[in-house]
Protein backbone atom coordinates (compact mmCIF):
# COMPACT_ATOMS: atom_id res chain seq x y z
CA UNK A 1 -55.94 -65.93 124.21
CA UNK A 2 -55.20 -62.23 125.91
CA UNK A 3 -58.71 -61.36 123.72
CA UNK A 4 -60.73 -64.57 124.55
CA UNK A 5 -60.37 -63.83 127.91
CA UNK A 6 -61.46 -59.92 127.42
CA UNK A 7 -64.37 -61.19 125.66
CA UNK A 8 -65.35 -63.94 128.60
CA UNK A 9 -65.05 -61.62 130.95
CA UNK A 10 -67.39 -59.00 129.21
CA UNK A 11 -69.93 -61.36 129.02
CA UNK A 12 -69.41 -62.62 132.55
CA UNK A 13 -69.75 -59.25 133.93
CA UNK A 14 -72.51 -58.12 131.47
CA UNK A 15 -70.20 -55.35 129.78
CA UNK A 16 -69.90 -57.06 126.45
CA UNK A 17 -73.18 -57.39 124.59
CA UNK A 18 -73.47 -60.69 123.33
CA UNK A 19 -74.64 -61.56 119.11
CA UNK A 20 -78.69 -62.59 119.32
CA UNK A 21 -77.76 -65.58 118.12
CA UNK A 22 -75.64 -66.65 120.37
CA UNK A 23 -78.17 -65.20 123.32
CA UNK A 24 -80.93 -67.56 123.39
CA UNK A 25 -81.95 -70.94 124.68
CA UNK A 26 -79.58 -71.55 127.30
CA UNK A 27 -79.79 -71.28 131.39
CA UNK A 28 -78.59 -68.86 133.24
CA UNK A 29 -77.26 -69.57 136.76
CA UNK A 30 -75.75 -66.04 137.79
CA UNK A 31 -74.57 -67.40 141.47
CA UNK A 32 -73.25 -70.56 140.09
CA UNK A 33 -71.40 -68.40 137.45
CA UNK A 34 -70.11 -65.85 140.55
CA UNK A 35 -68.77 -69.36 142.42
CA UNK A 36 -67.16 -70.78 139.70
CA UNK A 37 -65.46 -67.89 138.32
CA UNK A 38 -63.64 -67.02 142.02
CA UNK A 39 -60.31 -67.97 142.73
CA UNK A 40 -61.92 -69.76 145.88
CA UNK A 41 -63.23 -72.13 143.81
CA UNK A 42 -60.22 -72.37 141.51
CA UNK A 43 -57.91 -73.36 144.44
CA UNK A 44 -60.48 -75.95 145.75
CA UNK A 45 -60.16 -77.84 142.55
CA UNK A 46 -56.45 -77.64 142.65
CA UNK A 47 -56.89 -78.97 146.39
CA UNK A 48 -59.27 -81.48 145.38
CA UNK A 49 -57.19 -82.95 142.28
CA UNK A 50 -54.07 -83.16 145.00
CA UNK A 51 -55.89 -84.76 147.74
CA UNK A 52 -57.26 -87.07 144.99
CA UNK A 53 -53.70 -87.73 143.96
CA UNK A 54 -52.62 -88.39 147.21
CA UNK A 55 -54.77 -90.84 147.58
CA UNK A 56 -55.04 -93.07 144.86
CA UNK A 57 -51.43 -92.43 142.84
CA UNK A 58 -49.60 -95.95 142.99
CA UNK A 59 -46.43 -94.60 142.02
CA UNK A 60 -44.43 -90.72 142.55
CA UNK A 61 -44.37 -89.88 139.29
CA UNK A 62 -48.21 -89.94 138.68
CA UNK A 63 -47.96 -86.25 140.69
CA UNK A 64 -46.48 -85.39 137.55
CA UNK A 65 -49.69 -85.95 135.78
CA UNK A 66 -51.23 -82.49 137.74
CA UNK A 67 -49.91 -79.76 135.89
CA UNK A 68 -52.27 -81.42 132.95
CA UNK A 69 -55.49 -81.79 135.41
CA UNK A 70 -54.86 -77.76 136.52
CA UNK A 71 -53.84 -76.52 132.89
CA UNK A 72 -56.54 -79.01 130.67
CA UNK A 73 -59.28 -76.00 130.18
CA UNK A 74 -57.12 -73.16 129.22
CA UNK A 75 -55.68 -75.39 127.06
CA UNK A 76 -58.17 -77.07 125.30
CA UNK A 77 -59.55 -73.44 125.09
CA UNK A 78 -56.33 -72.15 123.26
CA UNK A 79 -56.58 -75.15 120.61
CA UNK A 80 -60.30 -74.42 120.13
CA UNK A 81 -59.85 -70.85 119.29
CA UNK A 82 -57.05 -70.47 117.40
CA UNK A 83 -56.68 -74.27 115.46
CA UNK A 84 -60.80 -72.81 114.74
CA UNK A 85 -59.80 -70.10 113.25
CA UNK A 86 -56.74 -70.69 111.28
CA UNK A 87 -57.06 -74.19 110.23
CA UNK A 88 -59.49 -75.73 108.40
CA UNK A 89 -62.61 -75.42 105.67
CA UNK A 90 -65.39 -73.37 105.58
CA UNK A 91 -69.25 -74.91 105.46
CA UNK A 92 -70.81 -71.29 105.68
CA UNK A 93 -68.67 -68.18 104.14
CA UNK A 94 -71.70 -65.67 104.83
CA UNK A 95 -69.98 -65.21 108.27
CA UNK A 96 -67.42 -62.13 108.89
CA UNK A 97 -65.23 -63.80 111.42
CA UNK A 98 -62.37 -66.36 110.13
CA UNK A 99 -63.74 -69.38 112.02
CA UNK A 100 -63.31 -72.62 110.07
CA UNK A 101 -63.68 -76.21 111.08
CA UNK A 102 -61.06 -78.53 112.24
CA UNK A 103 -62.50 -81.96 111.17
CA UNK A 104 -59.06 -83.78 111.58
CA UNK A 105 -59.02 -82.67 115.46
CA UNK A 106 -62.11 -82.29 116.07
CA UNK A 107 -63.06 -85.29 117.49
CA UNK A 108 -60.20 -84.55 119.97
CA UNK A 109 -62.10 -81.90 121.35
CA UNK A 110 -65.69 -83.35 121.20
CA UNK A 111 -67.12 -80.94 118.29
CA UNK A 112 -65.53 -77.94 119.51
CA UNK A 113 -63.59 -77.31 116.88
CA UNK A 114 -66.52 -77.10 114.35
CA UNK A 115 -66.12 -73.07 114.98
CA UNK A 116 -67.05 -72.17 111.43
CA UNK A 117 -70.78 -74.41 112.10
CA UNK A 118 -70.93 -72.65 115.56
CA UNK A 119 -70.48 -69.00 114.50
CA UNK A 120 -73.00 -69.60 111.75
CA UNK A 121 -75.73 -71.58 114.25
CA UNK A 122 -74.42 -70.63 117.51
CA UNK A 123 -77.62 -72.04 119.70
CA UNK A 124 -77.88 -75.22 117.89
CA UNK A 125 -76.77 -78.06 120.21
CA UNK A 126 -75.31 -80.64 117.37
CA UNK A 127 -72.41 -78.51 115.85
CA UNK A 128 -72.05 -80.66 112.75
CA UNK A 129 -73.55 -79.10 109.71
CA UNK A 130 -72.58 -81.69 106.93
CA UNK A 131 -73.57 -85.44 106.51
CA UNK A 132 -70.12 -86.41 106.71
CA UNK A 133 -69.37 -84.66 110.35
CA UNK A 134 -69.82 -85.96 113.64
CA UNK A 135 -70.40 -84.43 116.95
CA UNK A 136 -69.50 -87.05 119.83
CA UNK A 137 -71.72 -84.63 121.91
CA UNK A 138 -74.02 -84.23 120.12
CA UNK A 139 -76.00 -88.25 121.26
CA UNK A 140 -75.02 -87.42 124.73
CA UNK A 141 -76.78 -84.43 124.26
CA UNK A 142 -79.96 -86.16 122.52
CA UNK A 143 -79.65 -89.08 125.78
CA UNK A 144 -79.69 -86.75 128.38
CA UNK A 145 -83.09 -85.02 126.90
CA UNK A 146 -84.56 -88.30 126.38
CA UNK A 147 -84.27 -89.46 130.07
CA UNK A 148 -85.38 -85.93 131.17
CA UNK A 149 -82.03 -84.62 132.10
CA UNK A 150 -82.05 -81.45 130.26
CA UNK A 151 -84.64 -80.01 128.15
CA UNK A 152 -84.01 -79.35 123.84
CA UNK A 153 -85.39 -76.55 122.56
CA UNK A 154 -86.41 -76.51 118.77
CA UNK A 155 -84.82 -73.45 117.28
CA UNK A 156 -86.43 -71.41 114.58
CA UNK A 157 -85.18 -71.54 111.49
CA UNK A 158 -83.46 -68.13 111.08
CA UNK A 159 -83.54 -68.52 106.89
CA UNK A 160 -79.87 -68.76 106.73
């Protein structure tokens, strides 16, 4: 996790040169990134989820419940990158990392843990590779273009 966090960080602060093919066809929002990244922000969420608790628990021990809202991301993170990489089968061995996919799991954590699909297509927005995967995103994704919400981009075949 130590190294995930080196490697978000490089990015963040534009030391760490990103893989082409992970660097295209995406926004880039530099002052939202600067906001959400500062502990300001990080303590108004925690703030938030309290006052939110505060105010709609029914019962005492729903405060319990916080430590989840305030520890769901690096969590969920952790799983993602190391269940991706040590558990799993391989659609695409042409890639040097040790990412696999995750399919029992994986619909736990909405097609994230399709890592070994990801590393090989990193830009494409439906992570499943195989007829037999599914990507809950993935006709979220598709909705939200169709009603003009975001815009997909058709990515060029790279001959891979």
């Amino acid at each position: 996790m130590w190294h995930t966090r080196s490697v978000y960080n490089g990015v963040l602060r534009g030391t760490l040169q990103i893989e082409e093919k992970f660097d295209k066809n995406y926004p880039i929002y530099p002052v939202i990134d600067k906001i959400a990244d500062s502990w300001f922000s990080r303590l108004g969420f925690a703030a938030f989820y309290i006052l939110f608790y505060v105010q709609f628990a029914t019962s005492p021990w729903m405060f319990l419940l916080l430590p989840i809202h305030f520890l769901i991301a690096p969590i969920q993170g952790a799983v993602v990158n190391w269940a991706g990489h040590k558990y799993g089968y391989r659609n695409f061995d042409d890639e040097k990392d040790h990412s696999k996919n995750t399919l029992i799991i994986d619909f736990l954590m909405l097609g994230e843990l399709f890592q070994n699909n990801h590393h090989h297509a990193g830009a494409r927005p439906n992570f499943a590779a195989k007829w037999w995967e599914f990507d809950p995103v993935y006709p979220f994704i598709k909705l939200f273009d169709a009603i003009g919400m975001i815009k997909l981009i058709p990515i060029k075949s790279t001959g891979k």
